[in-house]
Structures are given as C-alpha cells and as structure tokens.
Protein backbone atom coordinates (compact mmCIF):
# COMPACT_ATOMS: atom_id res chain seq x y z
CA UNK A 1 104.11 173.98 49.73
CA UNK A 2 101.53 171.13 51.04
CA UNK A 3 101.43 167.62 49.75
CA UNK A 4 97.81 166.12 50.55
CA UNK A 5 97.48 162.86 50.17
CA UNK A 6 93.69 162.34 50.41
CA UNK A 7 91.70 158.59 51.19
CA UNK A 8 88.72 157.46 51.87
CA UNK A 9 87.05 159.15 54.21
CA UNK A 10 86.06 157.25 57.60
CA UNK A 11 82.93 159.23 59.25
CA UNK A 12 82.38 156.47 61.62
CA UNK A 13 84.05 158.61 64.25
CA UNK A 14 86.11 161.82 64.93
CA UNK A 15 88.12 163.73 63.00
CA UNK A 16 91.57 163.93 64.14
CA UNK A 17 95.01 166.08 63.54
CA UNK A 18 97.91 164.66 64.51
CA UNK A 19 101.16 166.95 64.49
CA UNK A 20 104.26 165.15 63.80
CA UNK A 21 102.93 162.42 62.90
CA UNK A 22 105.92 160.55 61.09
CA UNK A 23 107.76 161.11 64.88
CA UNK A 24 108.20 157.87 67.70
CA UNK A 25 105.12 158.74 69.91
CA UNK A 26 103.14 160.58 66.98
CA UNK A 27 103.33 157.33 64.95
CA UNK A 28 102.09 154.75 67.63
CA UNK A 29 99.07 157.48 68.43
CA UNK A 30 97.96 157.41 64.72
CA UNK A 31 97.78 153.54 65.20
CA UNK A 32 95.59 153.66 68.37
CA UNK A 33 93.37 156.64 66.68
CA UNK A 34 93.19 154.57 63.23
CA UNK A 35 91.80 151.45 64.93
CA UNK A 36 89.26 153.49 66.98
CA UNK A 37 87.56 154.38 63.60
CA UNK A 38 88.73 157.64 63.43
CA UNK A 39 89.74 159.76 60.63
CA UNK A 40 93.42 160.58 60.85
CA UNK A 41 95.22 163.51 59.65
CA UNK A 42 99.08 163.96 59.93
CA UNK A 43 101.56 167.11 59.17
CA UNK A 44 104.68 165.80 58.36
CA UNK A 45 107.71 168.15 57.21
CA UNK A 46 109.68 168.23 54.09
CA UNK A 47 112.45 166.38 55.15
CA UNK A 48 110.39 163.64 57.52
CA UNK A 49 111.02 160.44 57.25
CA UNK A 50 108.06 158.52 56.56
CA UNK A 51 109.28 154.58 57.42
CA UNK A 52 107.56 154.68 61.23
CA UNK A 53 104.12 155.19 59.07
CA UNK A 54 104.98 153.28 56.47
CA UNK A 55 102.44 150.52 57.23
CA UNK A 56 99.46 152.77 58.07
CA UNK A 57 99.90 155.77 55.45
CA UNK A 58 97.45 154.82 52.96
CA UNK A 59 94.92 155.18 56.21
CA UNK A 60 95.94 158.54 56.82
CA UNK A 61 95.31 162.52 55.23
CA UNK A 62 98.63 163.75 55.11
CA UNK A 63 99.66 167.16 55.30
CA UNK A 64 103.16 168.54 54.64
CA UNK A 65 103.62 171.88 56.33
CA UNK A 66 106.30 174.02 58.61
CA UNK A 67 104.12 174.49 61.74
CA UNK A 68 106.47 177.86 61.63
CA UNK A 69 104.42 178.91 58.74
CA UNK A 70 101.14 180.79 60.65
CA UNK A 71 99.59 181.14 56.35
CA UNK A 72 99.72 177.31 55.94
CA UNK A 73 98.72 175.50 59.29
CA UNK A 74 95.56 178.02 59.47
CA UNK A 75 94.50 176.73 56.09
CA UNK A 76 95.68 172.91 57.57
CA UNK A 77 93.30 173.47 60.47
CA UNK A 78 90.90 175.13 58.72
CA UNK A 79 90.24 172.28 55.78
CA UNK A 80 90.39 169.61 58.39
CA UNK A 81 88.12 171.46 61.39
CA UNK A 82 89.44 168.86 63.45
CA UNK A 83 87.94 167.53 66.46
CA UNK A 84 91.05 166.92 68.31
CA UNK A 85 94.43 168.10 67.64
CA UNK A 86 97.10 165.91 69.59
CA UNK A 87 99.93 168.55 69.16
CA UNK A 88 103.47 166.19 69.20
CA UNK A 89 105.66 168.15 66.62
CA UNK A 90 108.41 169.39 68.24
CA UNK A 91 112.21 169.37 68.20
CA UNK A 92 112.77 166.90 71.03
CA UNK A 93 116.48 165.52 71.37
CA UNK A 94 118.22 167.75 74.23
CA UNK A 95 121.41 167.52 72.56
CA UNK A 96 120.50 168.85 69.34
CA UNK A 97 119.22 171.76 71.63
CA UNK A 98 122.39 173.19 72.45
CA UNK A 99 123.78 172.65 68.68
CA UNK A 100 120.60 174.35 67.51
CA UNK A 101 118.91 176.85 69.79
CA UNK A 102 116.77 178.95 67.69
CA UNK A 103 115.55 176.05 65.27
CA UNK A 104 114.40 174.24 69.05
CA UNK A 105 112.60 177.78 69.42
CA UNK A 106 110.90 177.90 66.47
CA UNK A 107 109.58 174.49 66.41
CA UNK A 108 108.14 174.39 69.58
CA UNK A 109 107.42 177.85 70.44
CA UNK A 110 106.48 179.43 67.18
CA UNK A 111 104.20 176.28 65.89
CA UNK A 112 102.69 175.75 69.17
CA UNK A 113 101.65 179.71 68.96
CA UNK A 114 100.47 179.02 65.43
CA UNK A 115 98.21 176.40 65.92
CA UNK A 116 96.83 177.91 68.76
CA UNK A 117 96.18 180.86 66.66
CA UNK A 118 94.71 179.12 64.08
CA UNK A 119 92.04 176.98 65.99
CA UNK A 120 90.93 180.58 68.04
CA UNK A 121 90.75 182.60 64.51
CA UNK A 122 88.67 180.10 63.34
CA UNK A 123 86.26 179.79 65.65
CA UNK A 124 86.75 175.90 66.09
CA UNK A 125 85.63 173.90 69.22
CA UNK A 126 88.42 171.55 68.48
CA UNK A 127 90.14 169.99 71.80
CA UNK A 128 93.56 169.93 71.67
CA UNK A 129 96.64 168.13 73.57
CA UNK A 130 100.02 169.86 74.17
CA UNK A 131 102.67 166.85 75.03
CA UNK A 132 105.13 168.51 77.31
CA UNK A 133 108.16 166.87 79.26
CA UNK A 134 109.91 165.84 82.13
CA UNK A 135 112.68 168.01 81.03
CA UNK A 136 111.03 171.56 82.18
CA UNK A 137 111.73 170.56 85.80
CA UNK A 138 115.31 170.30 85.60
CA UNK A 139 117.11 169.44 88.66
CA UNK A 140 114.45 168.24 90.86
CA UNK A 141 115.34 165.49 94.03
CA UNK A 142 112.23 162.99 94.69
CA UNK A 143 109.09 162.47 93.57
CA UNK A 144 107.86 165.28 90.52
CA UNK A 145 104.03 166.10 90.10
CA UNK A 146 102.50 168.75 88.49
CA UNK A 147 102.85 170.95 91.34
CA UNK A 148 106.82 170.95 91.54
CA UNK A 149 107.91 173.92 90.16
CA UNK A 150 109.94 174.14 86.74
CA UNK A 151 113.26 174.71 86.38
CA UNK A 152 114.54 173.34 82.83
CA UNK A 153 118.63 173.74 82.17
CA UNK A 154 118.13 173.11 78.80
CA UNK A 155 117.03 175.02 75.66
CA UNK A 156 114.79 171.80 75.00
CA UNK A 157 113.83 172.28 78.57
CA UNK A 158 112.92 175.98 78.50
CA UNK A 159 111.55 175.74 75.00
CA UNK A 160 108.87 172.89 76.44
CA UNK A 161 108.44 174.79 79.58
CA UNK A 162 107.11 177.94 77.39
CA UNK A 163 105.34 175.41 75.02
CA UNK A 164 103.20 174.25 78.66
CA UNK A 165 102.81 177.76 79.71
CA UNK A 166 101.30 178.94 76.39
CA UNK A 167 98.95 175.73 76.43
CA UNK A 168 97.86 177.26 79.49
CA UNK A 169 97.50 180.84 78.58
CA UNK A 170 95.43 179.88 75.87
CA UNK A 171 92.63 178.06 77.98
CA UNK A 172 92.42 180.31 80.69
CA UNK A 173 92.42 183.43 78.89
CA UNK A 174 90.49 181.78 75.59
CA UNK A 175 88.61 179.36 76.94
CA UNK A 176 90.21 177.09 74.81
CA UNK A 177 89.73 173.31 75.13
CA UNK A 178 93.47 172.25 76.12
CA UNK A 179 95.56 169.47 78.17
CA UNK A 180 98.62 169.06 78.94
CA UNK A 181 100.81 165.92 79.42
CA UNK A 182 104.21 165.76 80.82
CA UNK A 183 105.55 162.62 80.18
CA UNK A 184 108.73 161.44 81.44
CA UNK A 185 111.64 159.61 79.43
CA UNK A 186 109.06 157.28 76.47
CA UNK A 187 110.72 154.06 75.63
CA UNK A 188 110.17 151.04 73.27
CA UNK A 189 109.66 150.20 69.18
CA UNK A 190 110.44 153.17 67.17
CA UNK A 191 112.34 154.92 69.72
CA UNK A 192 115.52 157.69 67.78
CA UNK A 193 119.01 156.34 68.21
CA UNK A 194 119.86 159.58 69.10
CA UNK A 195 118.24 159.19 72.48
CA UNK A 196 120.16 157.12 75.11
CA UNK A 197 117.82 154.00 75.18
CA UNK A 198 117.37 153.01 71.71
CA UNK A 199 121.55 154.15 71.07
CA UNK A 200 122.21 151.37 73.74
CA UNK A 201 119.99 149.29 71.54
CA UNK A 202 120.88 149.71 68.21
CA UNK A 203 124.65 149.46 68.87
CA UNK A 204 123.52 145.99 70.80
CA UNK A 205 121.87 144.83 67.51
CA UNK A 206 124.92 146.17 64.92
CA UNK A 207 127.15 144.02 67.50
CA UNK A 208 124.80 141.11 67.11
CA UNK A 209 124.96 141.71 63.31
CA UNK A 210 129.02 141.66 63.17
CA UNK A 211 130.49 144.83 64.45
CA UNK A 212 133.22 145.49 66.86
CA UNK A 213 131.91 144.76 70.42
CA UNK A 214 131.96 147.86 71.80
CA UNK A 215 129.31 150.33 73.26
CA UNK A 216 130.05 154.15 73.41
CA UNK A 217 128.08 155.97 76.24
CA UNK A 218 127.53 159.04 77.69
CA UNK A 219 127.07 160.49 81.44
CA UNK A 220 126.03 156.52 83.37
CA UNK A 221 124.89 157.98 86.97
CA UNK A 222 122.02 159.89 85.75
CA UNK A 223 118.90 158.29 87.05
CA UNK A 224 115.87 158.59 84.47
CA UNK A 225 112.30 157.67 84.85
CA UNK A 226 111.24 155.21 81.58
CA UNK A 227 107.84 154.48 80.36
CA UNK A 228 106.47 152.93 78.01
CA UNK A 229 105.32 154.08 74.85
CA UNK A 230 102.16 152.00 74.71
CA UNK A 231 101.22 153.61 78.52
CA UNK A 232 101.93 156.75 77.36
CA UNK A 233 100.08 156.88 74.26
CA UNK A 234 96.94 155.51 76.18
CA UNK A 235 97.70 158.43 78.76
CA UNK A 236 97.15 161.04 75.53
CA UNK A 237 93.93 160.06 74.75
CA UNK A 238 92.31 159.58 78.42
CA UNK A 239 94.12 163.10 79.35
CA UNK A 240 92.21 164.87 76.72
CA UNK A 241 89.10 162.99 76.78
CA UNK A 242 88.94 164.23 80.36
CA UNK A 243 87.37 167.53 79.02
CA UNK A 244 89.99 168.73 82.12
CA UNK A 245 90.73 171.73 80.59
CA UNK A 246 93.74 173.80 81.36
CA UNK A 247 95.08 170.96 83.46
CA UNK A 248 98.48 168.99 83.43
CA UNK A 249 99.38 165.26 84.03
CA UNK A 250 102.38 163.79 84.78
CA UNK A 251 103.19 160.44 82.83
CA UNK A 252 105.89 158.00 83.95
CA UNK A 253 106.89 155.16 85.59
CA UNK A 254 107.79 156.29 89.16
CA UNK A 255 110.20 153.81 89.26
CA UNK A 256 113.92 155.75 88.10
CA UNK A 257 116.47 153.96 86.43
CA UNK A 258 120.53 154.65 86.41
CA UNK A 259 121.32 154.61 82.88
CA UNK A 260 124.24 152.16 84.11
CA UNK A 261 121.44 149.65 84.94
CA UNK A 262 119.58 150.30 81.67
CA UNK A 263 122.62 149.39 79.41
CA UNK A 264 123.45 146.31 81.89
CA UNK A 265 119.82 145.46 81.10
CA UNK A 266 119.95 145.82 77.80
CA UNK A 267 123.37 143.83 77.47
CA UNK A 268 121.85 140.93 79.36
CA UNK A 269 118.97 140.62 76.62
CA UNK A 270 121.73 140.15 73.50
CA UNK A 271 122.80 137.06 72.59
CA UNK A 272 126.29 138.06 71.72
CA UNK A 273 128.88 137.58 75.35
CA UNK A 274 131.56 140.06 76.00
CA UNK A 275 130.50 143.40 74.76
CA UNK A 276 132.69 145.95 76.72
CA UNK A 277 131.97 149.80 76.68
CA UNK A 278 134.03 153.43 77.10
CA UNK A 279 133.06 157.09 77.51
CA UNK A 280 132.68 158.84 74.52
CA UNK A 281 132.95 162.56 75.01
CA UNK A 282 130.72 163.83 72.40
CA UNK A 283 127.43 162.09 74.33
CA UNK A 284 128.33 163.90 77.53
CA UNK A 285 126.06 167.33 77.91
CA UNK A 286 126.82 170.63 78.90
CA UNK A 287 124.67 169.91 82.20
CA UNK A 288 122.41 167.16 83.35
CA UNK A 289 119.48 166.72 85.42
CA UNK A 290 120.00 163.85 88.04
CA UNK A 291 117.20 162.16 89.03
CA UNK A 292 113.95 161.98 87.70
CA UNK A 293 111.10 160.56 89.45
CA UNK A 294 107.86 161.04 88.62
CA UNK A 295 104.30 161.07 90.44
CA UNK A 296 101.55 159.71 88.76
CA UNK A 297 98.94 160.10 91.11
CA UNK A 298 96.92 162.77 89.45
CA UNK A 299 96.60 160.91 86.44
CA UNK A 300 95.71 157.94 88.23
CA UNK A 301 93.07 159.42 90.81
CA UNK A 302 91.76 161.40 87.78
CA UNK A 303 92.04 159.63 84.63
CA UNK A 304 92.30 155.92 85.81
CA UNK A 305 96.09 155.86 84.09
CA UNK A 306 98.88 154.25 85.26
CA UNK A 307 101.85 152.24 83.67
CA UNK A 308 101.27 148.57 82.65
CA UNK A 309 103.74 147.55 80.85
CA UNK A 310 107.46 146.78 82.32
CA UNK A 311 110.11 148.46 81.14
CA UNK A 312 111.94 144.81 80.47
CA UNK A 313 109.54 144.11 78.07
CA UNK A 314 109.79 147.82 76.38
CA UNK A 315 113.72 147.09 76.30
CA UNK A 316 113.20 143.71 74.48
CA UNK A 317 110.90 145.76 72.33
CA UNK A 318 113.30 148.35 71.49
CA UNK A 319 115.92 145.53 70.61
CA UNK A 320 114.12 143.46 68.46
CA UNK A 321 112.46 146.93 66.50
CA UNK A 322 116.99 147.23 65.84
CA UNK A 323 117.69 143.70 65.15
CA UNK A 324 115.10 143.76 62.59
CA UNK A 325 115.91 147.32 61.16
C-alpha cells in the first residue's frame, strides 16, 4: 500500500528522494534540499511518525512504502526518476539491534539491495548517497579514517558495514553513481530519546518540568565522537555532489567525548540544582566500543567539510528541542 501525497511541483531545480524521511537526520536534509529549490520526495513507513516534518510536509511528495518490498520501491523510483537519492532509512538504535536482529537486517540490508536494484533496472542516472556509521569499526584506539579497517560488534554494526560494502559493489561493478558517508555519533534538535544524548536531555527537561530529580544512565566511560547535525547534513550534500564515486568520508568531530562529561555538560545547562543519577541496568549493552575518534581529513582536503558548530551549542539545542516538546 502507498499513500502519495502529491503538491505543487517545483522544477526550479532537482528532483530529489529522500529515504526515511520522517527520521532525525532525514528530516533536517529535507529542510536544506526544500530551501535549495528542489523538489522533495520522502518514503515514510506505516507506522512513522510524522511530527519531525510536520512543518515542511505540505512541501514534500510523500511516499509510504517498506523499502523491504523490491515491487513497490521500483515503482517509487521509477515515478519519481530521481536525480539524487540520499538513502537514510535504516534501523539505527544499537540497542534495538540485539532485541531485533533480523528486522535490523532487513531494513538495512534488504532495502539498501532494493533500491539499488531498482535505480540499475531502470536504467536511471540518478546519484545516490548511502549514510553509513561509525559503528562498523568497532573497537578501534585513535584516530578512524576511511582506511581503518571495520570491525563492527554489533548487529547494527555489521548490518551498516554490509550496507557500505554493497554501496560499493554496486559502483564498481555497475558503474553506479554512489557515496558513502560515515558519520560518527549526530547530535542536536530532533535527536531519539532512545539514543544516549537526547535521553540525557529529555530526562533534564521532564526534571525541569516537575519530575523526580534523577537521571538513569548507562555504560559512562565510553568515549564517543559528537557532531552536529547541521555539519553533518551539509557533509551529505557536498559528499555526493563530489561526483566521487565509489568513495567514503568520514564525518565527525575529532574531538571524543566521555559520556560522563556529556551528561555533566548537559546538567550544567538546566536550570534546576541537584539532579543526582544511578546505573540503570537495562541501558548497559552486551559489548561496547570504547573510543571513537574520528579523522576528517579526507572530507576536508576533498570536499572543503569540516565541523562548525560546537557541540555546546548542539547540547543547548537538544535541550531546548525537550523543554519545548
């Protein structure tokens, strides 16, 4: 089944597919893409929840569709011919990865395959992004570029990893117009509460709003690399208008955090004193990468990317998106 909802049609510029596009990253992409001039198309699932687009959906062609269903995204692709697909569907939380290993699969192997599948059958010229992750390197020490070899402990991990490697597969042995991204741990407005960041932040803003005092936290020695969403989004667009095809580019901050320091941080910015916090067992994971620390060089020598905005002002973000939720 496919709900279209069709507007007027902007020519002024490209014709783009978003995947995802009621998602945290998807959503601020459609925003950047919309004020371009561009003509913005969006799959969205059954069961999406449409309130990050909620502002901008009358702008956008949207498309409801299982990206596991080959039948419906090849007749997706083929009524939109797009001119760039920025591929961001996936099932992204690592935690939900281990509670549900074949639906992680299926998302982002199967639909990635799909729409690959769909774009070569038809013929299309369209140029298309593949976001992949931090999380395919696993337990790396120092600096990651694209050059350090994978090693994901995760089924989020390995399903990513195989997403990448199918990108690949796909431009060398089809020619096909594809980039890659790996971006690092994306922070600010918008961000799930199931992802350590914006959980900090949300409880913050139910404590400002009257509840008990008390944060609940996970594994706090794990040092993550955080970037902002706005950097990463403009990283998307200059990594596949780089006509760099078959290539991958590392998105972060270089500058790893201890998730201890990002909930002191984020404590600091609320204006309610005394919040105290405890281990709660059912945020700790099976394993857990380290550190992450990523090396943007490559996008910087090559694209003329590199982070701009602190992640102190992508925290403040992230609180105030909860405070006014």
């Amino acid at each position: 089944m496919r709900l279209k909802l069709m507007k007027k049609q902007n020519l002024s510029n490209k014709r783009i597919l978003v995947t995802g596009i009621s998602g945290f990253a998807a959503s601020h992409l459609a925003r950047k893409l919309l004020k371009e001039g561009n003509e913005v198309h969006g799959t969205m699932r059954v069961r999406s929840n449409l309130s990050k687009i909620e502002d901008i959906k009358d702008k956008l062609h949207l498309h409801l569709i299982e990206l596991t269903d080959p039948f419906i995204v090849e007749n997706v692709i083929n009524e939109v011919k797009p001119d760039e697909i920025y591929h961001l569907a996936a099932q992204s939380y690592v935690k939900l990865s281990w509670d549900a290993p074949i639906e992680t699969y299926n998302i982002n192997i199967a639909g990635t395959i799909n729409l690959f599948e769909a774009v070569k059958k038809l013929k299309l010229d369209s140029r298309i992004l593949v976001t992949s992750t931090s999380e395919i390197y696993g337990e790396i020490d120092g600096d990651i570029n694209e050059d350090t070899v994978p090693n994901p402990i995760t089924h989020y991990g390995i399903s990513k990893y195989a997403q990448d490697m199918i990108a690949r597969l796909y431009a060398r042995s089809f020619g096909m117009k594809v980039v890659i991204t790996r971006a690092f741990n994306i922070t600010g407005p918008g961000r799930g509460e199931v992802f350590v960041d914006s959980s900090f932040a949300k409880q913050i803003a139910d404590i400002e709003k009257g509840k008990e005092p008390l944060i609940e936290h996970g594994n706090l020695e794990s040092e993550r690399d955080f970037i902002s969403i706005h950097d990463v989004i403009d990283g998307y667009v200059k990594a596949l208008r780089s006509e760099r095809w078959g290539e991958v580019f590392c998105l972060g901050s270089g500058k790893p955090v201890k998730i201890k320091d990002l909930l002191n941080s984020l404590i600091k910015l609320s204006t309610h004193k005394g919040i105290k916090t405890r281990v709660d067992k059912k945020r700790l994971r099976p394993t857990d990468t380290k550190t992450m620390k990523c090396d943007y060089s490559k996008a910087k020598g090559v694209l003329g990317w590199q982070p701009k905005v602190p992640l102190e002002e992508s925290l403040l973000e992230l609180l105030n998106y909860w405070r006014n939720d």
